[in-house]
C-alpha atoms as a PDB file:
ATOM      1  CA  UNK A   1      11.535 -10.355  30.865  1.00  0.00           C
ATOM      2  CA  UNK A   2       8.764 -11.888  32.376  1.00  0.00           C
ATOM      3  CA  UNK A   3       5.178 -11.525  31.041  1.00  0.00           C
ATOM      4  CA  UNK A   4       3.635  -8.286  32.838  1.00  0.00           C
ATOM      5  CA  UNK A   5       6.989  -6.748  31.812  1.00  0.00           C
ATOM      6  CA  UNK A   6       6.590  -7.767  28.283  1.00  0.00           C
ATOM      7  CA  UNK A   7       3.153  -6.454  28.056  1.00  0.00           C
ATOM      8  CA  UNK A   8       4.060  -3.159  29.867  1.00  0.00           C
ATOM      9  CA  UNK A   9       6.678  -2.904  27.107  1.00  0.00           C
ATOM     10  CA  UNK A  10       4.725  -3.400  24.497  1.00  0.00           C
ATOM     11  CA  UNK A  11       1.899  -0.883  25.531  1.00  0.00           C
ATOM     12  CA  UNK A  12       4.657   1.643  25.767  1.00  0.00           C
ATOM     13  CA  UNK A  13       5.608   0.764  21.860  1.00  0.00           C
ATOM     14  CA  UNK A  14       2.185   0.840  20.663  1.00  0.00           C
ATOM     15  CA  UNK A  15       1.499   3.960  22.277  1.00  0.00           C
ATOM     16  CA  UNK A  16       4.866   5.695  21.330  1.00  0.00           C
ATOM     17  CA  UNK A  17       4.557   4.757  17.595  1.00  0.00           C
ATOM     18  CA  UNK A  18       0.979   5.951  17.357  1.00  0.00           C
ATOM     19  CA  UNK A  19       2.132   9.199  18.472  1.00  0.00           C
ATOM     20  CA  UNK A  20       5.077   9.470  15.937  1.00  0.00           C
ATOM     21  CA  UNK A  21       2.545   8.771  13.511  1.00  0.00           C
ATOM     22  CA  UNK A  22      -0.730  11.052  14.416  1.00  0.00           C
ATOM     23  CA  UNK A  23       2.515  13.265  14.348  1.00  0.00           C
ATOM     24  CA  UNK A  24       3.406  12.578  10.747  1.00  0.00           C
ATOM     25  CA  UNK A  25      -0.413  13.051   9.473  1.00  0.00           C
ATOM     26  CA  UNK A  26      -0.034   8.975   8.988  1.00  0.00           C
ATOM     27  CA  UNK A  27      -3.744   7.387   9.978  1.00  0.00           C
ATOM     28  CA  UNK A  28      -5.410   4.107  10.141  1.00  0.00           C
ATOM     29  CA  UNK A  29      -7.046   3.356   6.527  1.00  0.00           C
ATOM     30  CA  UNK A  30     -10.519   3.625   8.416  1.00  0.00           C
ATOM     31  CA  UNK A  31      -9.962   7.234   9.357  1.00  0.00           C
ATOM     32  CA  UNK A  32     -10.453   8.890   6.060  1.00  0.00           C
ATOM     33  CA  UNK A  33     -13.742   9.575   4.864  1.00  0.00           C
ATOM     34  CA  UNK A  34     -14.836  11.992   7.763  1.00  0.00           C
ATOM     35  CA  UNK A  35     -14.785  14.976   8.865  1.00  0.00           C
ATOM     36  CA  UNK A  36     -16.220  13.181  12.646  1.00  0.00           C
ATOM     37  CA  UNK A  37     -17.551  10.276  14.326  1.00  0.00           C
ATOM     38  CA  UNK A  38     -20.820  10.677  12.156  1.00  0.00           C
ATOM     39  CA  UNK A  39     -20.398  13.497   9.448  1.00  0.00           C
ATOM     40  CA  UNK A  40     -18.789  11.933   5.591  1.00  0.00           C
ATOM     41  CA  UNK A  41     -16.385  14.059   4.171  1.00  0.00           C
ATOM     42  CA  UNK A  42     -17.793  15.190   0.661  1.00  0.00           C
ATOM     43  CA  UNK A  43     -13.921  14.589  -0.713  1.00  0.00           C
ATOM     44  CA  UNK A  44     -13.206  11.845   0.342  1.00  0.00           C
ATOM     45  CA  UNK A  45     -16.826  10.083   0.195  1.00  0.00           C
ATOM     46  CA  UNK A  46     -15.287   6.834  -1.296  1.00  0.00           C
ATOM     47  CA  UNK A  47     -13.580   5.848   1.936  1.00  0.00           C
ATOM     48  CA  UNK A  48     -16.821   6.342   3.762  1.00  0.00           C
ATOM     49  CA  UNK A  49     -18.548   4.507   1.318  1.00  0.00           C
ATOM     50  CA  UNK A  50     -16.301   1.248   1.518  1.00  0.00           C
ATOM     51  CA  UNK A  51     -16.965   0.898   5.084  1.00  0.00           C
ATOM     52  CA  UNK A  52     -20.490   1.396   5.443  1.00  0.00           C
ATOM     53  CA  UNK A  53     -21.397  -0.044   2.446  1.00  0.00           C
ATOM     54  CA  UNK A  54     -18.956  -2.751   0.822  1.00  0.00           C
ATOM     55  CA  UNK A  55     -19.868  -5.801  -0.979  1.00  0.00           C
ATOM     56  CA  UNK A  56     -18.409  -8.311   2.012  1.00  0.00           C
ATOM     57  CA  UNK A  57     -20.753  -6.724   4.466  1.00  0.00           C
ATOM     58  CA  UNK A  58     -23.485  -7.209   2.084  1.00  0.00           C
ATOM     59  CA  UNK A  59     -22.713 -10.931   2.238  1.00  0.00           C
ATOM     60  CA  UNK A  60     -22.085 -10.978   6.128  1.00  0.00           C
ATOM     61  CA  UNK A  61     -25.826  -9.614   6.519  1.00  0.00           C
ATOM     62  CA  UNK A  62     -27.524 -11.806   4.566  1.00  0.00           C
ATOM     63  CA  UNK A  63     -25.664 -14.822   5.561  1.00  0.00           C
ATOM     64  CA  UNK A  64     -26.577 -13.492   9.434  1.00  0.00           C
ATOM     65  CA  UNK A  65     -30.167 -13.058   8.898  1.00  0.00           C
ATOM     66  CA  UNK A  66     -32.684 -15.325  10.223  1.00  0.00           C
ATOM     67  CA  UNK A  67     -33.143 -17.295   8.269  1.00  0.00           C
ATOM     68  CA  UNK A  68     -29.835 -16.892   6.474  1.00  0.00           C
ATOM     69  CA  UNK A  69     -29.928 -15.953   3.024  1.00  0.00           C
ATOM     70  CA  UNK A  70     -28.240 -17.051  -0.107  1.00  0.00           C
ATOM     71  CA  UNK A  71     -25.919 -14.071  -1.548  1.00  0.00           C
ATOM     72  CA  UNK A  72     -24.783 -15.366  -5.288  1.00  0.00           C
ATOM     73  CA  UNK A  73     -21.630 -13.784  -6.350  1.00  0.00           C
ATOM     74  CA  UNK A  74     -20.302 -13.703  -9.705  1.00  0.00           C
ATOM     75  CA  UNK A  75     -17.054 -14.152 -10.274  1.00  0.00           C
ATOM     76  CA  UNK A  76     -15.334 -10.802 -10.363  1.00  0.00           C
ATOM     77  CA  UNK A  77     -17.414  -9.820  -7.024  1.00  0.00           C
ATOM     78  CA  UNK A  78     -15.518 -12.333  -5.357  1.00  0.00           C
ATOM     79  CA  UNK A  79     -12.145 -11.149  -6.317  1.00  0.00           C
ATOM     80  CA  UNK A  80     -13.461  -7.727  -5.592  1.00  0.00           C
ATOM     81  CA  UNK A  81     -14.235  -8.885  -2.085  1.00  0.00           C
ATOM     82  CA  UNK A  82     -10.634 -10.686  -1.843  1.00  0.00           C
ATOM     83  CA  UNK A  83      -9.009  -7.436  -3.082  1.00  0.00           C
ATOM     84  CA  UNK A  84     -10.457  -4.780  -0.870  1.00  0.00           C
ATOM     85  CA  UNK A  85      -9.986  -6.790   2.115  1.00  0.00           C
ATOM     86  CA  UNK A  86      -6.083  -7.256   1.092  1.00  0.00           C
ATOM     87  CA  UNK A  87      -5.573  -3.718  -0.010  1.00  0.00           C
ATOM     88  CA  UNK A  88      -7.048  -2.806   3.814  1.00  0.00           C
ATOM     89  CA  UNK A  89      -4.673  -5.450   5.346  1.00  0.00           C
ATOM     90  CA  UNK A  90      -2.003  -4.177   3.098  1.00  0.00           C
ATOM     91  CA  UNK A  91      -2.941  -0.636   4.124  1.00  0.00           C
ATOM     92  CA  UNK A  92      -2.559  -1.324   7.996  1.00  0.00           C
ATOM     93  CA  UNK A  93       0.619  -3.297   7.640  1.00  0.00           C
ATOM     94  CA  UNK A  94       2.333  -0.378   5.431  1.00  0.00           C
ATOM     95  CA  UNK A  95       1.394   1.986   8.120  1.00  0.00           C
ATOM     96  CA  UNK A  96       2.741  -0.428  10.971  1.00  0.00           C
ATOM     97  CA  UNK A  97       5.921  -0.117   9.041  1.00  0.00           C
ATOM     98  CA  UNK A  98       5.895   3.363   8.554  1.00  0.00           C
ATOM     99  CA  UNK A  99       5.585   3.807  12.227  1.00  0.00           C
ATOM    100  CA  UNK A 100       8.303   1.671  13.259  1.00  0.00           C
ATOM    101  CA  UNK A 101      10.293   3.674  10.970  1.00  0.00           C
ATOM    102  CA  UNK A 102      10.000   7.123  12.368  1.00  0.00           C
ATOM    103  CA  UNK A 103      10.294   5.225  15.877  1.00  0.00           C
ATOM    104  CA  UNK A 104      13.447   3.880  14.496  1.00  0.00           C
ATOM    105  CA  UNK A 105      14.838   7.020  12.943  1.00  0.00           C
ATOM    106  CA  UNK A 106      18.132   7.289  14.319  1.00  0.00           C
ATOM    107  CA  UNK A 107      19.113   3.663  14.085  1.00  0.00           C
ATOM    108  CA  UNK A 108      20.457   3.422  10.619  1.00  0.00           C
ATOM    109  CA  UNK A 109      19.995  -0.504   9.800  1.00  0.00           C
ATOM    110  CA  UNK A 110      16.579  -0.796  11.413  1.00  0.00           C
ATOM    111  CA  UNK A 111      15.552   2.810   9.414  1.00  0.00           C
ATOM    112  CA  UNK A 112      16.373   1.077   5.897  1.00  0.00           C
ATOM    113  CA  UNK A 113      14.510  -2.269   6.599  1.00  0.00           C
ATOM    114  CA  UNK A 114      11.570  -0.554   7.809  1.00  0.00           C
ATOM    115  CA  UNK A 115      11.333   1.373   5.046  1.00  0.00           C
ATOM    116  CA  UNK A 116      11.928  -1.127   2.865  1.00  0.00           C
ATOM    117  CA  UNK A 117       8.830  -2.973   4.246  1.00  0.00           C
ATOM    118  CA  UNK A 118       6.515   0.268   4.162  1.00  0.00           C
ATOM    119  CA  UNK A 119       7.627   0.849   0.443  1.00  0.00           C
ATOM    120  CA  UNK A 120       6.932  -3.108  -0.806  1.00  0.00           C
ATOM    121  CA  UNK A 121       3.309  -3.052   1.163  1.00  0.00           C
ATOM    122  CA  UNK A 122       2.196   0.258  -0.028  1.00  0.00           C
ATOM    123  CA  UNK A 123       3.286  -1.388  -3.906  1.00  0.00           C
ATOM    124  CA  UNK A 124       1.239  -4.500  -3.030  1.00  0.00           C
ATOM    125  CA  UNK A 125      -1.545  -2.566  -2.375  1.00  0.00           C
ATOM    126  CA  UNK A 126      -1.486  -0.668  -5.051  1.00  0.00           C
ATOM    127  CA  UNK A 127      -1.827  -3.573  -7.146  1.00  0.00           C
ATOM    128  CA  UNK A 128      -5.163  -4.832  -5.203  1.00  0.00           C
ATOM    129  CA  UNK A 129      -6.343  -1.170  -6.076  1.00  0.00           C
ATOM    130  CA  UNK A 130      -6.080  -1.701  -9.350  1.00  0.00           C
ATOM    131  CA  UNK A 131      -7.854  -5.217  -9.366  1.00  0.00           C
ATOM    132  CA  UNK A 132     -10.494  -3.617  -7.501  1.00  0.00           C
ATOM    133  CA  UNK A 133     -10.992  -1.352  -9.924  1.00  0.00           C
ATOM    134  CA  UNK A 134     -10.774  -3.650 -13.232  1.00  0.00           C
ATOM    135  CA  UNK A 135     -13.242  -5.812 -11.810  1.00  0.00           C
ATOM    136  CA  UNK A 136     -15.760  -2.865 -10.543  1.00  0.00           C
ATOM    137  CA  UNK A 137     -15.576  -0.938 -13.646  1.00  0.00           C
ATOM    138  CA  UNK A 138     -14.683  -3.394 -17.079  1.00  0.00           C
ATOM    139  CA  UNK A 139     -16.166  -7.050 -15.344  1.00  0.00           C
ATOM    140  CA  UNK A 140     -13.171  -8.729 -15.586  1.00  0.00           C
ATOM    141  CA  UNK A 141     -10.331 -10.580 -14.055  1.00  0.00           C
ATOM    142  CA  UNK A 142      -7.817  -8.327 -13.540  1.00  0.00           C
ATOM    143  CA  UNK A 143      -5.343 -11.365 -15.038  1.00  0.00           C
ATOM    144  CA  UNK A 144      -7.373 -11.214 -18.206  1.00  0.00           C
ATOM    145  CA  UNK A 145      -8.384  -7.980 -19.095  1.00  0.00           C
ATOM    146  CA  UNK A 146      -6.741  -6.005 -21.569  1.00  0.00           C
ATOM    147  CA  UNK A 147      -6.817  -2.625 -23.417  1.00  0.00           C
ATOM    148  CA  UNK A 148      -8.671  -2.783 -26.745  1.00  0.00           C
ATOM    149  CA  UNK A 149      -5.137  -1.433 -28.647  1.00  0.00           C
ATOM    150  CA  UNK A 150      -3.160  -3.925 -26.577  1.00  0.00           C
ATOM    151  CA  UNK A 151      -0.462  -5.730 -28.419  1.00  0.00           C
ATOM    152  CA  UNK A 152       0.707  -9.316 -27.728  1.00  0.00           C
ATOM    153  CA  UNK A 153       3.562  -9.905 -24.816  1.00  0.00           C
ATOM    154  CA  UNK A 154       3.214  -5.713 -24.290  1.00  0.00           C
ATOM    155  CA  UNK A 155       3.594  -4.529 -20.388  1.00  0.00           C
ATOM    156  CA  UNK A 156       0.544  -2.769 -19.046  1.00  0.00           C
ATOM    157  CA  UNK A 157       1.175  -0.007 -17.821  1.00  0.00           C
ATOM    158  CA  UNK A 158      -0.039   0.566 -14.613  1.00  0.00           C
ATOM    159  CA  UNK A 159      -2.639   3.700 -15.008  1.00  0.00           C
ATOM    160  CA  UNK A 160      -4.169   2.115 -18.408  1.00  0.00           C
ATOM    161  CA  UNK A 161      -7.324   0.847 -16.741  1.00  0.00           C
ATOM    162  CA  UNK A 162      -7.696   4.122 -15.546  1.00  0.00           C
ATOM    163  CA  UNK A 163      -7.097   5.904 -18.613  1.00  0.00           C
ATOM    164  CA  UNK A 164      -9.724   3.336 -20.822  1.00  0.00           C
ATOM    165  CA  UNK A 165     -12.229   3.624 -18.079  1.00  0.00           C
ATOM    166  CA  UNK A 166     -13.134   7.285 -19.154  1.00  0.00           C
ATOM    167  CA  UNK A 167     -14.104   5.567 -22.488  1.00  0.00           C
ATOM    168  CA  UNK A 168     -15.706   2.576 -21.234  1.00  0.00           C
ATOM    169  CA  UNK A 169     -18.275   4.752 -18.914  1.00  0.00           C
ATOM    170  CA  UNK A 170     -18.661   7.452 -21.066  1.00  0.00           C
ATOM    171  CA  UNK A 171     -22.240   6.988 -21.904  1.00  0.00           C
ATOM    172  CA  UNK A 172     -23.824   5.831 -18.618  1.00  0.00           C
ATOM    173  CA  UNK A 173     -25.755   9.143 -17.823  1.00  0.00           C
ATOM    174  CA  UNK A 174     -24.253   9.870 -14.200  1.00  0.00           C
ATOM    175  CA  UNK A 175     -21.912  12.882 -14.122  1.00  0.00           C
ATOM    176  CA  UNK A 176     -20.758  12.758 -11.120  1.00  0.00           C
ATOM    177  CA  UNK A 177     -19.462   8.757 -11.674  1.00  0.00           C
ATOM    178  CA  UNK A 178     -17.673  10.087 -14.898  1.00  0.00           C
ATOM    179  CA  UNK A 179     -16.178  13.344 -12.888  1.00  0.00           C
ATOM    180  CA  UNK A 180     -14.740  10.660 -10.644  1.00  0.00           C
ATOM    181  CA  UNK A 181     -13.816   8.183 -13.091  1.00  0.00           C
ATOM    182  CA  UNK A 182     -12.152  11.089 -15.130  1.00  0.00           C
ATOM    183  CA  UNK A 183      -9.905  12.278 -11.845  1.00  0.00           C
ATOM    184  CA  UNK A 184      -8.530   9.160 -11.391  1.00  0.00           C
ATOM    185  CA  UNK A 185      -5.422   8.778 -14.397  1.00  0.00           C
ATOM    186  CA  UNK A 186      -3.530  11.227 -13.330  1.00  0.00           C
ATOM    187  CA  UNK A 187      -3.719   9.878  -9.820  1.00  0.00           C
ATOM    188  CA  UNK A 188      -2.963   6.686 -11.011  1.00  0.00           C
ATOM    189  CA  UNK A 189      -0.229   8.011 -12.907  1.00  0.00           C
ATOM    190  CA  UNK A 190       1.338   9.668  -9.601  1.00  0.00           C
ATOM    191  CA  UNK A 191       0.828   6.182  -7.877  1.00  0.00           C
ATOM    192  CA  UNK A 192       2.817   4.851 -11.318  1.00  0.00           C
ATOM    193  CA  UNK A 193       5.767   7.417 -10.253  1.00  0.00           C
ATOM    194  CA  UNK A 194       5.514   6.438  -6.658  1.00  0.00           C
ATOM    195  CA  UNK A 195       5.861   2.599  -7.792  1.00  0.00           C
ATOM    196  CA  UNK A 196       8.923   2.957  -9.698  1.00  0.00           C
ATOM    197  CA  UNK A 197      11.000   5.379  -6.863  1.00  0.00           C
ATOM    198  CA  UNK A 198       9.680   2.310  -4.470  1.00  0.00           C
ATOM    199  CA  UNK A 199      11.519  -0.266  -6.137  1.00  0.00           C
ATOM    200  CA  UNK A 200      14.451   1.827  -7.279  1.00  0.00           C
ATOM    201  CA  UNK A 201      15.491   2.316  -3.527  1.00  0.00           C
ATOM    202  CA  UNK A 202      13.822  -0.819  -2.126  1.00  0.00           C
ATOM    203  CA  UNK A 203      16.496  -2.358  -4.368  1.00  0.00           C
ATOM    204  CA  UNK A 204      19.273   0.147  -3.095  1.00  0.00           C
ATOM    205  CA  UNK A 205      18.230  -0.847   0.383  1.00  0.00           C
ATOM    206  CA  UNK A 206      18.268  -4.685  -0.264  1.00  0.00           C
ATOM    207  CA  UNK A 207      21.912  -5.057  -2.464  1.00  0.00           C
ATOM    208  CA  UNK A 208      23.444  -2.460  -0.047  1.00  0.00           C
ATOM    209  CA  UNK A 209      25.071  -4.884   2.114  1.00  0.00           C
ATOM    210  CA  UNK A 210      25.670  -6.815  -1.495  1.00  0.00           C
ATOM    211  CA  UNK A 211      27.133  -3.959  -3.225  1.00  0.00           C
ATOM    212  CA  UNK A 212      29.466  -3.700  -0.028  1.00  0.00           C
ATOM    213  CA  UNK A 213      30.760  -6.794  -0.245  1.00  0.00           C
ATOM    214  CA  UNK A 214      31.192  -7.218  -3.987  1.00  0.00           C
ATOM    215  CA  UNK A 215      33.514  -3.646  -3.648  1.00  0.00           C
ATOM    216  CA  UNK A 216      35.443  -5.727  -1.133  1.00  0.00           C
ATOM    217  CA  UNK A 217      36.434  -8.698  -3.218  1.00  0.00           C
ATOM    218  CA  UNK A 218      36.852  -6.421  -6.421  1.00  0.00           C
ATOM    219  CA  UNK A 219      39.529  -4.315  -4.368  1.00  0.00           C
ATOM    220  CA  UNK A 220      43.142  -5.083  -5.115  1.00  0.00           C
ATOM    221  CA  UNK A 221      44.620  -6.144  -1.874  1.00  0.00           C
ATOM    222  CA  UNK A 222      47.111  -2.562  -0.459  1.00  0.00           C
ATOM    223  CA  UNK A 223      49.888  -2.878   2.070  1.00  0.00           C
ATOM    224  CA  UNK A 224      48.807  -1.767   5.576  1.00  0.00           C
ATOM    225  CA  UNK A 225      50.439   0.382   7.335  1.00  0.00           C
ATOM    226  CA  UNK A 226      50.998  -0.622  11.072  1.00  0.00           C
ATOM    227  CA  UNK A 227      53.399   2.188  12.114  1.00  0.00           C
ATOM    228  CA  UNK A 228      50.693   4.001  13.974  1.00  0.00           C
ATOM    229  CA  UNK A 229      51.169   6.613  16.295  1.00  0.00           C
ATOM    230  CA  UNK A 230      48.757   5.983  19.092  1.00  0.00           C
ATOM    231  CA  UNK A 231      49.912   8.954  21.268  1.00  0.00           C
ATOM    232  CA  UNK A 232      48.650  11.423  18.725  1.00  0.00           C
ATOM    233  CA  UNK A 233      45.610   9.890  18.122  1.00  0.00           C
ATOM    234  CA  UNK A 234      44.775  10.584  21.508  1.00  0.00           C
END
């Protein structure tokens, strides 16, 4: 295939997997947070908010003013920086995968890796949530903070932060940062479920071809039976 061909090709992907997933209700990560090209929308003002006014492009305007300006970061603001921009990359890369699976929907092997891909991307990003949100709300790194009733070598679960936040902001007088703060657990708890069906049948999907062959070398070997009549078959 020579190069205008591959291109052509290629086009015709892109533009067939968009449409299987403007289709499925499946947009880019940028798209939410408006109700048009210039209006927020009042539900989902926290998208809007990230992309008109996040701490990176803070940064990228003051080191692009003349003269350029110093922009001191603490510590946590940096890993704040280095999580939103993963959780976006993660974001775009889940719904790649998604759309190659519904593009891929009748072709059972390609279906399950696909799938597989969307469901591991969409957990990774889930996880750079969360750091976001540790660093933004209690100051620290999210590989060193800890619930005040934590116990030594216990997992955390994965909505705690979200639960202990409600505490942690309960005096700052700004109801409508607590109203948020105190919808978030039971969304993180719904991201929790997600997270566990994810790698329940992200495992099923990876050991399949495993679990196939381990079934083959557990069987007892059986006679076969050659005496086959072809003419009935057909």
């Amino acid at each position: 295939m020579d190069n205008d061909r591959r291109r052509q090709f290629r086009k015709e992907l892109h533009g067939s997997v968009e449409s299987l997933l403007r289709e499925a209700g499946v947009y880019a990560l940028d798209a939410h947070g408006w109700l048009n090209a210039d209006d927020v929308d009042p539900k989902h003002i926290g998208h809007a908010m990230a992309q008109i006014g996040s701490l990176a492009g803070e940064v990228i305007d003051a080191h692009s003013a003349d003269p350029p300006k110093a922009f001191p970061l603490t510590a946590c603001e940096k890993k704040m920086i280095v999580a939103q921009a993963e959780f976006e990359g993660l974001m775009n890369a889940s719904r790649i995968a998604i759309g190659q699976m519904l593009f891929a929907a009748d072709i059972d092997g390609e279906l399950a890796a696909h799938f597989m891909s969307a469901m591991l991307l969409l957990s990774a990003a889930s996880d750079r949530l969360r750091d976001f949100f540790v660093c933004a709300v209690f100051k620290r790194s999210p590989d060193k903070w800890k619930p005040a009733d934590h116990q030594t070598g216990a997992r955390i679960a994965f909505a705690k932060p979200f639960d202990d936040a409600r505490t942690f902001v309960r005096d700052v007088d700004r109801s409508q940062l607590q109203a948020s703060i105190k919808a978030l657990p039971p969304l993180a708890r719904a991201i929790a479920r997600h997270r566990r069906s994810r790698h329940v049948i992200a495992h099923q999907i990876a050991t399949a071809e495993g679990r196939r062959h381990l079934r083959l070398v557990d069987r007892k070997p059986v006679p076969v039976n050659y005496n086959i009549d072809w003419a009935s078959i057909d």
